[in-house]
Protein backbone atom coordinates (compact mmCIF):
# COMPACT_ATOMS: atom_id res chain seq x y z
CA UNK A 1 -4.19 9.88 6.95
CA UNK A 2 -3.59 7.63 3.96
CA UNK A 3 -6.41 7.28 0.58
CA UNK A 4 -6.87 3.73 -0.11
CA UNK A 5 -8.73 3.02 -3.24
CA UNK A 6 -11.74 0.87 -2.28
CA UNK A 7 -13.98 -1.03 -5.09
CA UNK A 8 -17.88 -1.30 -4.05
CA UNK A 9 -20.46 -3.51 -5.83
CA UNK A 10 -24.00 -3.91 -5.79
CA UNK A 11 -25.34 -7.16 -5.54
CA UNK A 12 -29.05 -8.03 -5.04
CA UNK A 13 -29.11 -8.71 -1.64
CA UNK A 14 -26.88 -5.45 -0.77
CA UNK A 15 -23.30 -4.45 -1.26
CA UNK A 16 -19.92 -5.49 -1.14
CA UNK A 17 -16.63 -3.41 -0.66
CA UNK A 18 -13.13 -4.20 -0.55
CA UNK A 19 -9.96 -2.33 -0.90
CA UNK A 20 -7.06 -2.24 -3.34
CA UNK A 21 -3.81 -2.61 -2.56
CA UNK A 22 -3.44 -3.95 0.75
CA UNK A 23 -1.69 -7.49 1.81
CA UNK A 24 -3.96 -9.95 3.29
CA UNK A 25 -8.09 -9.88 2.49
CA UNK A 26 -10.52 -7.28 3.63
CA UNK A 27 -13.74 -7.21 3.25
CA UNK A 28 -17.24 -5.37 4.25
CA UNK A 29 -20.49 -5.37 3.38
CA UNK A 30 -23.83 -3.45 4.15
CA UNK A 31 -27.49 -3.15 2.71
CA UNK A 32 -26.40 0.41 1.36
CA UNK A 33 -23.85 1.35 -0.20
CA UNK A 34 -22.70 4.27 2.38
CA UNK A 35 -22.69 0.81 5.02
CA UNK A 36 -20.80 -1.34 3.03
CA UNK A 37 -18.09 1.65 2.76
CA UNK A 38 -18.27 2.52 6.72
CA UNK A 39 -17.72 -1.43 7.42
CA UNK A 40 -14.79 -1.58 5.19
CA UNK A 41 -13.15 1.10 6.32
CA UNK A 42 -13.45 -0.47 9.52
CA UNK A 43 -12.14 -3.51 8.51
CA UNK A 44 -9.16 -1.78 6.95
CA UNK A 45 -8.10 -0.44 10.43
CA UNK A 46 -8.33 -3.61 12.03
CA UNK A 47 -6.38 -5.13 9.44
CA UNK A 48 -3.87 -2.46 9.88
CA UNK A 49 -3.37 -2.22 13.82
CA UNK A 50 -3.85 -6.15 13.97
CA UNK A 51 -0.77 -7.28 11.41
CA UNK A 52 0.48 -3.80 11.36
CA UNK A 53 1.72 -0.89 8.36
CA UNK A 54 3.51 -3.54 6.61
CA UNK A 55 0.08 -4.97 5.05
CA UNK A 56 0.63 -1.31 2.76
CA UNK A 57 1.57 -2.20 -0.51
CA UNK A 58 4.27 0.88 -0.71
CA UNK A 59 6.34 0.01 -3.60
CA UNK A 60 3.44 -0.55 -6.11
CA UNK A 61 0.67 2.11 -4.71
CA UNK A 62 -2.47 1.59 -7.03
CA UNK A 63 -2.72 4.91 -9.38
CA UNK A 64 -6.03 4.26 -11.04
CA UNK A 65 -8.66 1.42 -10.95
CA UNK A 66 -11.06 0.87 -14.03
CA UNK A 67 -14.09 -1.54 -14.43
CA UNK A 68 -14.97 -3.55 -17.84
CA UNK A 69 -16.33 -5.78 -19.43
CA UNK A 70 -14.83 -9.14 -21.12
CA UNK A 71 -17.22 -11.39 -23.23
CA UNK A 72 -16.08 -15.13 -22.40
CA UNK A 73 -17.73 -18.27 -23.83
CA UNK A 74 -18.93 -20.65 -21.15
């Protein structure tokens, strides 16, 4: 059993989810937040049996992930 940090986000027409620290993209989604979580972790096995436990970023494991907030002109 390994914890993979997973970021979710809520979008109008449902949610997002995608996990940190992986090689390779991985992505789910669901109209609830509770499906967009199940379908990632699904996705994250795949990812894993199908390119194998290599895709793990071991040396650099992610400790801590933070959301904010950057004003930019456009």
């Amino acid at each position: 059993m390994r914890q993979i940090k997973v970021v979710v986000e809520k979008h109008p027409d449902g949610y997002v989810a995608y996990p940190l620290g992986l090689k390779g993209v991985v992505v789910g989604e669901g109209e609830t937040y509770e499906k967009a979580l199940a379908d990632v972790k699904s996705a994250i096995v795949f990812h894993i049996e199908t390119f194998g436990s290599e895709v793990l970023d071991e040396e650099t494991p992610v400790l801590e992930a933070f959301v904010a907030e950057a004003g930019v002109t456009v």
